[in-house]
N, C-alpha and C. Protein backbone atom coordinates (compact mmCIF):
# COMPACT_ATOMS: atom_id res chain seq x y z
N UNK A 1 -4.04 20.17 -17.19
CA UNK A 1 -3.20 19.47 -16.24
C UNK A 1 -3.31 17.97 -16.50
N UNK A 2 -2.21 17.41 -16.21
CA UNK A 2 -2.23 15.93 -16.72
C UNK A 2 -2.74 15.03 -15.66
N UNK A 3 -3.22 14.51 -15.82
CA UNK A 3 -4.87 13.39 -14.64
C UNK A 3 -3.94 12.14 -14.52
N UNK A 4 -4.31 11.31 -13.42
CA UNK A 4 -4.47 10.06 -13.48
C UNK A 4 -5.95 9.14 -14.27
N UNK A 5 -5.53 8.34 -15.37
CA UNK A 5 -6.80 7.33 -15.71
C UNK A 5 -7.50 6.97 -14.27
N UNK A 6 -8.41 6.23 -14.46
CA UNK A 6 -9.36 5.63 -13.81
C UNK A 6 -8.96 4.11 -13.62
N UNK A 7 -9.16 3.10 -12.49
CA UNK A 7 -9.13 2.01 -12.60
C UNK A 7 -10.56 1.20 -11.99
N UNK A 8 -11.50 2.10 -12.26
CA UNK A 8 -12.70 1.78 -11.75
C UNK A 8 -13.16 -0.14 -12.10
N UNK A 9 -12.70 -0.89 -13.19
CA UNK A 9 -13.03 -2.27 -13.64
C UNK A 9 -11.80 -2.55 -14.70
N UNK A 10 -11.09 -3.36 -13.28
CA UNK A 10 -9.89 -3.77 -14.05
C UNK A 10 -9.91 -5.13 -14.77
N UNK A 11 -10.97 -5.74 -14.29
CA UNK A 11 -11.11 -6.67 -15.58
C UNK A 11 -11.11 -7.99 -14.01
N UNK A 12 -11.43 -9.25 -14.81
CA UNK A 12 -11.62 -10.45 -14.22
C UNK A 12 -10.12 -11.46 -13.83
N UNK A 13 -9.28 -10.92 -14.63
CA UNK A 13 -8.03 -11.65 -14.26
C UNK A 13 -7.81 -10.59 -13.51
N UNK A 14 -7.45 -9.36 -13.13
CA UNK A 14 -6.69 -8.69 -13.21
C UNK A 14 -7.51 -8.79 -11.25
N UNK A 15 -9.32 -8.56 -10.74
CA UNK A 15 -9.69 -9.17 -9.86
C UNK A 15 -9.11 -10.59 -8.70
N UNK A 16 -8.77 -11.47 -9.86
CA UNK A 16 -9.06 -12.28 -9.53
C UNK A 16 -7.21 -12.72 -8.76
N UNK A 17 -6.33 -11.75 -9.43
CA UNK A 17 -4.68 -11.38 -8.36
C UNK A 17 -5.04 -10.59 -7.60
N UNK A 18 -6.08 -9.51 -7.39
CA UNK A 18 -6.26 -8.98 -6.25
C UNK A 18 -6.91 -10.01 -4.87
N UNK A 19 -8.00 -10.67 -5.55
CA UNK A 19 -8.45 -11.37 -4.34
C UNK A 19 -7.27 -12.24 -3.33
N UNK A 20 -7.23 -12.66 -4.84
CA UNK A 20 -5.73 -14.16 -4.15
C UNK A 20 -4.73 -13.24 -3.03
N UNK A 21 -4.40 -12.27 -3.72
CA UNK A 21 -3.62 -11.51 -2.85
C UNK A 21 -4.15 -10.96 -1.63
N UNK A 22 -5.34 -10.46 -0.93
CA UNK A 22 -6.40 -9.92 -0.40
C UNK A 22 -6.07 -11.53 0.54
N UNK A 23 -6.41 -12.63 0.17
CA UNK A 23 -6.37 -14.15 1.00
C UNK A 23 -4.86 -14.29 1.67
N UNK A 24 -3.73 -14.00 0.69
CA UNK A 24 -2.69 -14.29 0.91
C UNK A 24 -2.21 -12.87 2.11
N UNK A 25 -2.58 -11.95 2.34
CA UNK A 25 -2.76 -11.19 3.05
C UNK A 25 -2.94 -11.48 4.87
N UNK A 26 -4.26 -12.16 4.18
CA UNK A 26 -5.06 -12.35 5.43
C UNK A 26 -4.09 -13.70 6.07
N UNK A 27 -3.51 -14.82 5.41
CA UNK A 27 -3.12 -15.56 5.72
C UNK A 27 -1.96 -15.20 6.28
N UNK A 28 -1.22 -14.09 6.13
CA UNK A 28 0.15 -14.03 6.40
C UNK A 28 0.08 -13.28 8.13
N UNK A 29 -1.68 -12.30 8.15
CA UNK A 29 -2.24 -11.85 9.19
C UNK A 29 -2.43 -12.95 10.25
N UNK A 30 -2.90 -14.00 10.07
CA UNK A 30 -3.12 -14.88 10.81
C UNK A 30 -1.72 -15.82 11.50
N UNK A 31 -0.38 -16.00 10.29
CA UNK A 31 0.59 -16.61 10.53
C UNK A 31 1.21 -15.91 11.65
N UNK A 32 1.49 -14.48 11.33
CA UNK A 32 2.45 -13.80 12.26
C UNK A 32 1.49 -13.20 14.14
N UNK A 33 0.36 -13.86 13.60
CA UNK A 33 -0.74 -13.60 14.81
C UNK A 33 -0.08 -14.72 15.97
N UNK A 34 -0.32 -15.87 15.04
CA UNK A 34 -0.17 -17.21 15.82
C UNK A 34 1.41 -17.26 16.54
N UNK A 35 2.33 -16.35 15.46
CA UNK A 35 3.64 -16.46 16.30
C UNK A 35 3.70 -15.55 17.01
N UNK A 36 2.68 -15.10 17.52
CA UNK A 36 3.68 -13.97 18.40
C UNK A 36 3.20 -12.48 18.04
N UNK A 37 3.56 -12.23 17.02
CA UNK A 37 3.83 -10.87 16.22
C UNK A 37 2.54 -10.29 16.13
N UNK A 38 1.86 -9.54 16.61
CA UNK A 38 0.43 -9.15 16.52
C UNK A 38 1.18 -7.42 15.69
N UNK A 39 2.17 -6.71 16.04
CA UNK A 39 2.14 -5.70 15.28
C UNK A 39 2.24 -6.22 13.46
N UNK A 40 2.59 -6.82 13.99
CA UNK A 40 3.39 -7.56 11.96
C UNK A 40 1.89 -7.99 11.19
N UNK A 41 0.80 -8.38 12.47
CA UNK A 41 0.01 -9.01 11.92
C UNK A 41 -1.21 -8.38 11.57
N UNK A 42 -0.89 -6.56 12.17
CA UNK A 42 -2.17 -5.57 12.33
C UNK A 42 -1.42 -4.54 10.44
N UNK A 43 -0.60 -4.94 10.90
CA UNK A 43 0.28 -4.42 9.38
C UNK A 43 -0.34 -4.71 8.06
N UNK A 44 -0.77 -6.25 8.36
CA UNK A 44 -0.93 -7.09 7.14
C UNK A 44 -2.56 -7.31 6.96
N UNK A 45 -2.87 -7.01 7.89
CA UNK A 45 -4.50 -6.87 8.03
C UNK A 45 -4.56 -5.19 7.07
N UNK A 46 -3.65 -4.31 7.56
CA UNK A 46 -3.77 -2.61 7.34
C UNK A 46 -3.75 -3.41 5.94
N UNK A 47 -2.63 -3.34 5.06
CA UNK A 47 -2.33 -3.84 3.55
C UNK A 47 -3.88 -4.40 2.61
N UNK A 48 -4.07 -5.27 3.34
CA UNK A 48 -5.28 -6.12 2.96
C UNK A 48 -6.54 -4.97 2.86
N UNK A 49 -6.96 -4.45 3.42
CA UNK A 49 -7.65 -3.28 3.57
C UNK A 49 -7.84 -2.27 2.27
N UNK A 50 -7.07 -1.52 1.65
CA UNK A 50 -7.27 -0.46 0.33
C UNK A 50 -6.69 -1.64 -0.52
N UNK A 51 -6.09 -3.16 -0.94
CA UNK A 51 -6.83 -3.96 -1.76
C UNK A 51 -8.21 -4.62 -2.02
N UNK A 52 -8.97 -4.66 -0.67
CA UNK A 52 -10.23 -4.78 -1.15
C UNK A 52 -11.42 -3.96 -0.46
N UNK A 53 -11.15 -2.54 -0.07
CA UNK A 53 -12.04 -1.78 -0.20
C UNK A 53 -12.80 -0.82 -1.29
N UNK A 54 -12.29 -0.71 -2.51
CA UNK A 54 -13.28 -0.80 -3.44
C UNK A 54 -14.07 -1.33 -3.93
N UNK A 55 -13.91 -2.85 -3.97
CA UNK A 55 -14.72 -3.73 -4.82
C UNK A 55 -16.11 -4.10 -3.30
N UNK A 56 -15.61 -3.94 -1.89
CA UNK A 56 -16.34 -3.59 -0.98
C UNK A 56 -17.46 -2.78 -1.26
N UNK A 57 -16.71 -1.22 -1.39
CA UNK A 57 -17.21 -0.05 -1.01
C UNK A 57 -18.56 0.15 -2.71
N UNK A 58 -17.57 -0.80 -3.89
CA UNK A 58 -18.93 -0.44 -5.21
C UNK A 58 -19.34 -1.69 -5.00
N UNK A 59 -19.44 -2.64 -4.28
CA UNK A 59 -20.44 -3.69 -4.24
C UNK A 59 -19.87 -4.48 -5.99
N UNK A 60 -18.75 -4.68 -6.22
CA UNK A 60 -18.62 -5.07 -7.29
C UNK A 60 -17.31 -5.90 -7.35
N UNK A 61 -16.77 -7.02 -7.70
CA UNK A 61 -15.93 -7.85 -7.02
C UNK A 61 -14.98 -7.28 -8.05
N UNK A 62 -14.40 -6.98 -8.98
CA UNK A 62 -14.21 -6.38 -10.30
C UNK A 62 -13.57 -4.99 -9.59
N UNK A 63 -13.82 -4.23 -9.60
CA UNK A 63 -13.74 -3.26 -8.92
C UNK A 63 -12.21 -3.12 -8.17
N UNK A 64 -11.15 -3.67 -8.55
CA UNK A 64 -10.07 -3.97 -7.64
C UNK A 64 -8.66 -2.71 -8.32
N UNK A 65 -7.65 -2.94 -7.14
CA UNK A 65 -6.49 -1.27 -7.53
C UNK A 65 -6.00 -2.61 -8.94
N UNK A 66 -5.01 -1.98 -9.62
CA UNK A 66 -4.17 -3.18 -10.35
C UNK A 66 -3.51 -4.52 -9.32
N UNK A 67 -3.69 -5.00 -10.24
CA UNK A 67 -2.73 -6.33 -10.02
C UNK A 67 -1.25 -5.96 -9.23
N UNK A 68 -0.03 -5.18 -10.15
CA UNK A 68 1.02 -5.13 -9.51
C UNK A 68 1.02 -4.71 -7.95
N UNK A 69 0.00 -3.85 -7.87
CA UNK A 69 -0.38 -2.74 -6.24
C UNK A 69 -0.35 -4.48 -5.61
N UNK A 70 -1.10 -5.11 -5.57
CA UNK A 70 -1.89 -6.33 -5.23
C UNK A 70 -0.46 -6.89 -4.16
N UNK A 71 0.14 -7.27 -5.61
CA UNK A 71 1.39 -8.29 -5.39
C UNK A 71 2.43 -7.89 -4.20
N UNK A 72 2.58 -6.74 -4.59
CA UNK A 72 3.79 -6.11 -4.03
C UNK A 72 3.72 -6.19 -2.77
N UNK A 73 1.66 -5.82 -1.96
CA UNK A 73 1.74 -5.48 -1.34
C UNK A 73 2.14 -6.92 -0.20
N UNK A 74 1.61 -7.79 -0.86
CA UNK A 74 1.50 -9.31 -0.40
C UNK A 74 3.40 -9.63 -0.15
N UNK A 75 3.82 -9.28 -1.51
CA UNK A 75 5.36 -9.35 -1.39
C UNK A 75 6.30 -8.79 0.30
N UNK A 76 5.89 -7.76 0.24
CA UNK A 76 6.29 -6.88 0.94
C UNK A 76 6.21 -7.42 2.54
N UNK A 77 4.92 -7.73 2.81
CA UNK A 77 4.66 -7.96 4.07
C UNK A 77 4.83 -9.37 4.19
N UNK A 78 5.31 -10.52 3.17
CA UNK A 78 5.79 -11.86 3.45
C UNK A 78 7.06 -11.84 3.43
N UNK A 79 7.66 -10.88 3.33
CA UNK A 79 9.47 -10.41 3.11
C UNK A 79 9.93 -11.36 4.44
N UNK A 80 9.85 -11.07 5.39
CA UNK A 80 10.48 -11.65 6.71
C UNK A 80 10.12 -13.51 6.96
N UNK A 81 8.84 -13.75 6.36
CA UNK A 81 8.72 -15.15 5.79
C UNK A 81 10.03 -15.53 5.11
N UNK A 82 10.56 -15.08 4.05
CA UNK A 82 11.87 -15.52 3.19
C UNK A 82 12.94 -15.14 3.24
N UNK A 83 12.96 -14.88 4.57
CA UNK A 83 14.48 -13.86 4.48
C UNK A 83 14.94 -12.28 4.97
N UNK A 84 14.21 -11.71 4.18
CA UNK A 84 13.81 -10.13 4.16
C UNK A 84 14.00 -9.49 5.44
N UNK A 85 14.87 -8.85 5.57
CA UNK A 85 15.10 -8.24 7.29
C UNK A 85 13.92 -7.67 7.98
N UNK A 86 13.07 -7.70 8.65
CA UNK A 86 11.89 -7.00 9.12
C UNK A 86 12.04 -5.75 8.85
N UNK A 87 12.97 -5.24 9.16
CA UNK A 87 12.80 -3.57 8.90
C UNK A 87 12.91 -2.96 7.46
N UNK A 88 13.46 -3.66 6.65
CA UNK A 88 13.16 -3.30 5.57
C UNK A 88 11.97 -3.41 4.86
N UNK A 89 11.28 -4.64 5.39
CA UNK A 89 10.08 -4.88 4.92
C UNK A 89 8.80 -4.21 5.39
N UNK A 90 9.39 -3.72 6.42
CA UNK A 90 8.40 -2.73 6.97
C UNK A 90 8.20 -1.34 6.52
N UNK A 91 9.67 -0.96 5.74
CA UNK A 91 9.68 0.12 5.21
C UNK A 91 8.65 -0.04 3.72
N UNK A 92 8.87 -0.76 3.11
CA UNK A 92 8.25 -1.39 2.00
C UNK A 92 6.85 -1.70 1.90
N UNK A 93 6.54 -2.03 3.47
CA UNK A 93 4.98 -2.52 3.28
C UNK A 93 4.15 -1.33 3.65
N UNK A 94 4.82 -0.29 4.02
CA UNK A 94 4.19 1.01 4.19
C UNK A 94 4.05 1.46 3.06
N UNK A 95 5.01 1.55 2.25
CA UNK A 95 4.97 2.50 1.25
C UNK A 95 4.09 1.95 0.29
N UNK A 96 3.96 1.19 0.33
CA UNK A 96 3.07 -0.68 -0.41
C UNK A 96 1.23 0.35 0.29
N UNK A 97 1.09 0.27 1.17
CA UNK A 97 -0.04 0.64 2.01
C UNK A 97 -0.39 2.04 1.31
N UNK A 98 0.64 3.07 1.69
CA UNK A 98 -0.21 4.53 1.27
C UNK A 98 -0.03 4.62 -0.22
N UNK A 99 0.94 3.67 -1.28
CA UNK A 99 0.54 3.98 -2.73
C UNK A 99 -0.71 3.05 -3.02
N UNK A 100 -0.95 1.77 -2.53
CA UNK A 100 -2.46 1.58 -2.46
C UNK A 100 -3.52 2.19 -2.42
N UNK A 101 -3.44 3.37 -1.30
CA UNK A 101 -4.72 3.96 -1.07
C UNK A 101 -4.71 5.70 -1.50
N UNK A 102 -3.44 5.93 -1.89
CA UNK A 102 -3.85 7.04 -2.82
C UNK A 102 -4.33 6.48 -4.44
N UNK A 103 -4.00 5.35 -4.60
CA UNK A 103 -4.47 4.86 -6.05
C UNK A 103 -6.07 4.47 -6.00
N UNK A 104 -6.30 3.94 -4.78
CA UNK A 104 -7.73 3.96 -4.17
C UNK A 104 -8.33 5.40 -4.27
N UNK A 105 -7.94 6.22 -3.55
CA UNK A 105 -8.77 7.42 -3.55
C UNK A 105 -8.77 7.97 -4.99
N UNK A 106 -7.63 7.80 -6.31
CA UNK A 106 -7.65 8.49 -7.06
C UNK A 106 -8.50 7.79 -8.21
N UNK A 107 -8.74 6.74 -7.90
CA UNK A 107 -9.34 5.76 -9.18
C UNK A 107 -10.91 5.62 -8.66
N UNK A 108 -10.73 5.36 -7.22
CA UNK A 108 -12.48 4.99 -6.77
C UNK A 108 -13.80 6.31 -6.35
N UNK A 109 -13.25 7.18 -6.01
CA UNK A 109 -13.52 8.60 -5.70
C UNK A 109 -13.47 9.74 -6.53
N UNK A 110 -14.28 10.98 -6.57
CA UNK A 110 -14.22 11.17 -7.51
C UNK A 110 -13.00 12.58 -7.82
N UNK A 111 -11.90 12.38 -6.67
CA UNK A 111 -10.66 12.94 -6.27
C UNK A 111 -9.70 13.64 -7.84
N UNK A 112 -9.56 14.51 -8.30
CA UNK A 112 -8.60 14.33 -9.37
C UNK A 112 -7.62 15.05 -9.14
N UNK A 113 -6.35 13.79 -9.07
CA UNK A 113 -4.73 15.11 -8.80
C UNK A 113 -4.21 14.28 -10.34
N UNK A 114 -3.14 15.04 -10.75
CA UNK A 114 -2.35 14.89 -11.35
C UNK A 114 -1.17 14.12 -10.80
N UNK A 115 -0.74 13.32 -12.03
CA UNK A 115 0.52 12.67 -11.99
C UNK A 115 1.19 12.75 -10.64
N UNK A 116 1.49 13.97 -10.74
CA UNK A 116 2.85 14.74 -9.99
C UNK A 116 2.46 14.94 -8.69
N UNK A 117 1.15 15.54 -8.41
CA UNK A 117 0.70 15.97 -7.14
C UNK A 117 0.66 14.50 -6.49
N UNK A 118 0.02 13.15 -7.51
CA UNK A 118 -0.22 11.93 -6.98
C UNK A 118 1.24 11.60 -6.12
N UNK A 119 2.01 11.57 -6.61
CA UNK A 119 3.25 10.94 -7.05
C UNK A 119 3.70 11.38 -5.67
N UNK A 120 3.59 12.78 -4.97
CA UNK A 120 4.37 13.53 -3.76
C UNK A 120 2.95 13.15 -3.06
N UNK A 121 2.04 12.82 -2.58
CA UNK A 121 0.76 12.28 -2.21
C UNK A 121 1.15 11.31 -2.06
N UNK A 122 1.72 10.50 -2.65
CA UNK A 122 2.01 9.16 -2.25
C UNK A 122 3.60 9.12 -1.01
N UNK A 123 4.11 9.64 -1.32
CA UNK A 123 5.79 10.45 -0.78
C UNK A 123 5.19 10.49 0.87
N UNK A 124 4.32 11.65 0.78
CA UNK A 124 3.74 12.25 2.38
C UNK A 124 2.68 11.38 2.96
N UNK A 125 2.08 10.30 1.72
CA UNK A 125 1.46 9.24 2.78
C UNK A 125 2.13 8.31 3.55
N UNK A 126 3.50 8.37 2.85
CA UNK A 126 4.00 7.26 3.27
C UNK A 126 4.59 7.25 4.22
N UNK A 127 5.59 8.82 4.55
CA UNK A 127 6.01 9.41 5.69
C UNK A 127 4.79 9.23 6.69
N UNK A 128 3.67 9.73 6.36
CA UNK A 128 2.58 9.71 7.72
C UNK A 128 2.39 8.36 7.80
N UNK A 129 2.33 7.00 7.51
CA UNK A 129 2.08 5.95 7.81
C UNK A 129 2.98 5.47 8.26
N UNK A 130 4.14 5.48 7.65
CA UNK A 130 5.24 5.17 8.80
C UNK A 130 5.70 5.83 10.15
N UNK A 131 5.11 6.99 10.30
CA UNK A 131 5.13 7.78 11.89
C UNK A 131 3.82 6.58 12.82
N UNK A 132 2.89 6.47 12.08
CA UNK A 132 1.76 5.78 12.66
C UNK A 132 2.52 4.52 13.13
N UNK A 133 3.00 3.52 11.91
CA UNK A 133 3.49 2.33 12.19
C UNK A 133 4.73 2.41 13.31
N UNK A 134 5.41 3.48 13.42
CA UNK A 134 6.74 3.87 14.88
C UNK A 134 5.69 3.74 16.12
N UNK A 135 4.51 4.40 16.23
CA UNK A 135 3.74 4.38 17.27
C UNK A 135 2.91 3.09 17.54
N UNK A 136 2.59 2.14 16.56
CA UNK A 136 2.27 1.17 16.70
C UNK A 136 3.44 0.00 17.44
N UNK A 137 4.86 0.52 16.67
CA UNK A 137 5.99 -0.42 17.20
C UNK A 137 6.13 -0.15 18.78
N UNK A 138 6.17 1.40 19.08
CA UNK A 138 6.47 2.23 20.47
C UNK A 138 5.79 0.98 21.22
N UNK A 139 4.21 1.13 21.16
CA UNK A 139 3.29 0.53 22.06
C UNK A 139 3.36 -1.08 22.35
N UNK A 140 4.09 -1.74 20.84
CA UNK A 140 3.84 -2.77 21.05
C UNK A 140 5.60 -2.97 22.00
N UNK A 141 6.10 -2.17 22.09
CA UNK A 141 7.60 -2.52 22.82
C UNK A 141 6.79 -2.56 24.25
N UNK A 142 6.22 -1.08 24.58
CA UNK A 142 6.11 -1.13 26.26
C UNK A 142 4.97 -2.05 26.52
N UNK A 143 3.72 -2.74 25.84
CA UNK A 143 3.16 -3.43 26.51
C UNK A 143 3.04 -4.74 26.03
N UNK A 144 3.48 -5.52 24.95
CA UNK A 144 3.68 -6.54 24.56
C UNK A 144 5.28 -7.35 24.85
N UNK A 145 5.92 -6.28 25.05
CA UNK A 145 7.25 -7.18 25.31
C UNK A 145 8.18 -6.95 24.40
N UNK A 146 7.42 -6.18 22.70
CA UNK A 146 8.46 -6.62 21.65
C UNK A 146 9.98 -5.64 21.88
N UNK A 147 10.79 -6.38 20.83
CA UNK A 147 12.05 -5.44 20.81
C UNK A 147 11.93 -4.63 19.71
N UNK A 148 10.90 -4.20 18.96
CA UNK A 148 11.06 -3.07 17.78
C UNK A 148 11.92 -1.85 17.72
N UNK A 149 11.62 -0.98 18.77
CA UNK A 149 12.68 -0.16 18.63
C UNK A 149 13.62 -0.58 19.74
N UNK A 150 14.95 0.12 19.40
CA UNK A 150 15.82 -0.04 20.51
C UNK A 150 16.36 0.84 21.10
N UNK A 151 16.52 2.25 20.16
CA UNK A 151 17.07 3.41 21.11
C UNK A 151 16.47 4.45 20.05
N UNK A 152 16.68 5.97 20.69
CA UNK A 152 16.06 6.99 20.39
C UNK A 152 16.87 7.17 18.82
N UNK A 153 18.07 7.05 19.10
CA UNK A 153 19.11 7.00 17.76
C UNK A 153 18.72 6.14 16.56
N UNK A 154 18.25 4.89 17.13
CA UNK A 154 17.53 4.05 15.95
C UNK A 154 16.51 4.18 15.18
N UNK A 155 15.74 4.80 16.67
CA UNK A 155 14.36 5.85 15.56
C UNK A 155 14.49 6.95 14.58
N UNK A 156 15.56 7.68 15.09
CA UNK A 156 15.98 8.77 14.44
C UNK A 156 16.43 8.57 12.78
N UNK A 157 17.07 7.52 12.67
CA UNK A 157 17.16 6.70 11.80
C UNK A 157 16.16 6.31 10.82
N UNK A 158 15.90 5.62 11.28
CA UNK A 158 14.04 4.65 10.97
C UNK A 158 13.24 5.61 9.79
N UNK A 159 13.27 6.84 10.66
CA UNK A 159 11.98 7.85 10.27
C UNK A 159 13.06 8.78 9.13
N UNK A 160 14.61 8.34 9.25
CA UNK A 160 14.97 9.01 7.78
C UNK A 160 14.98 8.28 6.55
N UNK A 161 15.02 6.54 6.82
CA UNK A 161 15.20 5.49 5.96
C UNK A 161 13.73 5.38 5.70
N UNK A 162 12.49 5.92 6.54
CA UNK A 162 11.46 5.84 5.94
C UNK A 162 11.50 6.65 5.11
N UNK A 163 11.38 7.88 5.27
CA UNK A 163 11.41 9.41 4.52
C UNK A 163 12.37 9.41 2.88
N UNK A 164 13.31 8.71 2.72
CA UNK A 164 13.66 7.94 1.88
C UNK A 164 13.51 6.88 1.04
N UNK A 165 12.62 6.00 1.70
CA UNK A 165 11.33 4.81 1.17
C UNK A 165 10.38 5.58 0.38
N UNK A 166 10.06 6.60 0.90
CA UNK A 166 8.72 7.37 0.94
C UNK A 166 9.19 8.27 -1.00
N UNK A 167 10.16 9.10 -0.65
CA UNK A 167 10.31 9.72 -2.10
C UNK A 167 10.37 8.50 -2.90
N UNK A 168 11.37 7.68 -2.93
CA UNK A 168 11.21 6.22 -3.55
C UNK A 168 10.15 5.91 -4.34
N UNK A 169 9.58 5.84 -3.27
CA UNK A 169 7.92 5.63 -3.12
C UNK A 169 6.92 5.77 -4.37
N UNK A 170 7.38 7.46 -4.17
CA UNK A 170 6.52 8.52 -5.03
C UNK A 170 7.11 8.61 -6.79
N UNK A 171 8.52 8.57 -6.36
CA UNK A 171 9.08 8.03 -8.08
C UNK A 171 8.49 6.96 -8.81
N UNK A 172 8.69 5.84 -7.92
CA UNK A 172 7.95 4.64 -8.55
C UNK A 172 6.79 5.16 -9.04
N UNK A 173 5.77 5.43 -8.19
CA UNK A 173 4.60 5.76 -8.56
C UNK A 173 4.46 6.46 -9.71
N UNK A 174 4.76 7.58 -10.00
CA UNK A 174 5.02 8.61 -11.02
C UNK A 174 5.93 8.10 -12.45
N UNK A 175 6.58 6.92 -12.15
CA UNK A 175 6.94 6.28 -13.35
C UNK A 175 5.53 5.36 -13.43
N UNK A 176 5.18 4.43 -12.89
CA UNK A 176 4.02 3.33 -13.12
C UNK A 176 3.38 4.44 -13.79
N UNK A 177 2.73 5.58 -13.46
CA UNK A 177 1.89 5.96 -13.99
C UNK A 177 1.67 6.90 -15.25
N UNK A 178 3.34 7.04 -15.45
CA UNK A 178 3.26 7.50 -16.64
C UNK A 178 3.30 6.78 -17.94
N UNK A 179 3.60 5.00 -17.37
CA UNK A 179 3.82 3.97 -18.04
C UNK A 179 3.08 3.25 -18.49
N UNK A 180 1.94 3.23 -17.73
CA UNK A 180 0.54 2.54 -17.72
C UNK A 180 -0.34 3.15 -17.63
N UNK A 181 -1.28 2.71 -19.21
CA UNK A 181 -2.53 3.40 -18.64
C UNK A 181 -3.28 2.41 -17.86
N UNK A 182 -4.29 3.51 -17.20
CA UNK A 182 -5.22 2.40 -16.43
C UNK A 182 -6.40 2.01 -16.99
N UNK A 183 -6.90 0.49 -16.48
CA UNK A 183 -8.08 0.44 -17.40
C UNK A 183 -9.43 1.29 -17.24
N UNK A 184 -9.98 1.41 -18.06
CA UNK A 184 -11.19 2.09 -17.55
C UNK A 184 -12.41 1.38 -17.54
N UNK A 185 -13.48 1.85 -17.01
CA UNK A 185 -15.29 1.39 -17.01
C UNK A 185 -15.08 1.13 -18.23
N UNK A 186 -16.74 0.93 -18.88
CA UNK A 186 -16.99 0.72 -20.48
C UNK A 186 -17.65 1.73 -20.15
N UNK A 187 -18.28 2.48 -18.85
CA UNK A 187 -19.32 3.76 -18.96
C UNK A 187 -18.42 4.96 -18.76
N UNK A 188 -17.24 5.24 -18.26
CA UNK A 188 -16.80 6.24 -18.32
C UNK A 188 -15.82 6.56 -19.05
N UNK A 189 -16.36 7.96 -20.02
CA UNK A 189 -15.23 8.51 -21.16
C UNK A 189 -14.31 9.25 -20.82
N UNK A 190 -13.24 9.28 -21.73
CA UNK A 190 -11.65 9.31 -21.16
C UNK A 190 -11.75 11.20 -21.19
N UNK A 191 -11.32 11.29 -20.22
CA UNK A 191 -10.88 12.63 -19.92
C UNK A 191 -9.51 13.01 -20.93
N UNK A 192 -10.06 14.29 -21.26
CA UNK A 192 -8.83 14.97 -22.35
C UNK A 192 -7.36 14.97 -21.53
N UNK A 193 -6.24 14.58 -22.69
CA UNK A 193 -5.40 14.64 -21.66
C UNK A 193 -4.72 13.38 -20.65
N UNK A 194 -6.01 12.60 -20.24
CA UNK A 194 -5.32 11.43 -19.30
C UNK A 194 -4.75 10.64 -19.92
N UNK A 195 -4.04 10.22 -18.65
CA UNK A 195 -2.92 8.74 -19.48
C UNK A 195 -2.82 7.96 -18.05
């Protein structure tokens, strides 16, 4: 069966766009705190989170998902900073979130799916994180004030344009990874087969 590589030590540059991104994260957590937006800002805190819980969890600063995971995810959740309609970016920063942390579980753990299984793993994380993030919006409507959702019809919506993000999602993924290998340790040998 065909594996995902390992990204156990992606190297010192490759660290060193995760951190920045990991800061730029936190900063964008703090911006949308100060205005107002505490769901936007628990979002961007979530994001920040499976970029630097490996290099956390092995005590190793090195230790980080790739670079592109990094960017995107930073991209994604500064979308409404530049323009970016909130809701799209919300669709985006989810899917940004659960292909993070299935690339987390599959690179840092000692988890092994294939390509394909990854790829629909990433699809159904993303659906379940965006049901989470509807319930995060729900709560923040009735006790914060916000206008996130607006009618039952809009949700209905929401959760199909997610569900659509989500396969998206899983394509991307399943191309990146058939495109790139990942880097590996210098201590661990390549499994027959991976790419």
């Amino acid at each position: 069966m065909e594996r995902l590589g390992s990204l156990s030590r992606g190297g010192r540059a490759n660290a060193a766009v995760a951190w920045v991104s990991v800061g730029a994260l936190g900063a964008v957590a703090v911006a949308s705190a100060l205005a107002g937006d505490l769901p936007w800002s628990l979002l961007a805190l979530a994001l920040a989170a499976p970029v630097a819980a490996p290099a956390v969890a092995d005590r190793d600063p090195t230790a980080t998902v790739p670079w592109p995971l990094a960017v995107v995810s930073v991209a994604t959740v500064a979308g409404p900073w530049v323009g970016v309609p909130a809701e799209i970016a919300g669709y985006l920063a989810v899917a940004a979130f659960a292909t993070t942390a299935v690339v987390d579980l599959v690179a840092f753990t000692s988890v092994g799916l294939s390509r394909r299984f990854a790829a629909a793993f990433v699809a159904l994380t993303t659906m379940a994180a965006q049901a989470v993030w509807t319930v995060v919006q729900f709560y923040a409507d009735r006790w914060l004030g916000t206008g996130y959702l607006g009618s039952k019809a809009e949700l209905q919506w929401d959760l199909v344009a997610a569900t659509a993000v989500a396969v998206a999602a899983g394509v991307a993924f399943l191309w990146y990874g058939s495109r790139f290998e990942y880097a590996r340790s210098s201590n661990e040998p390549a499994r027959p087969g991976s790419t």
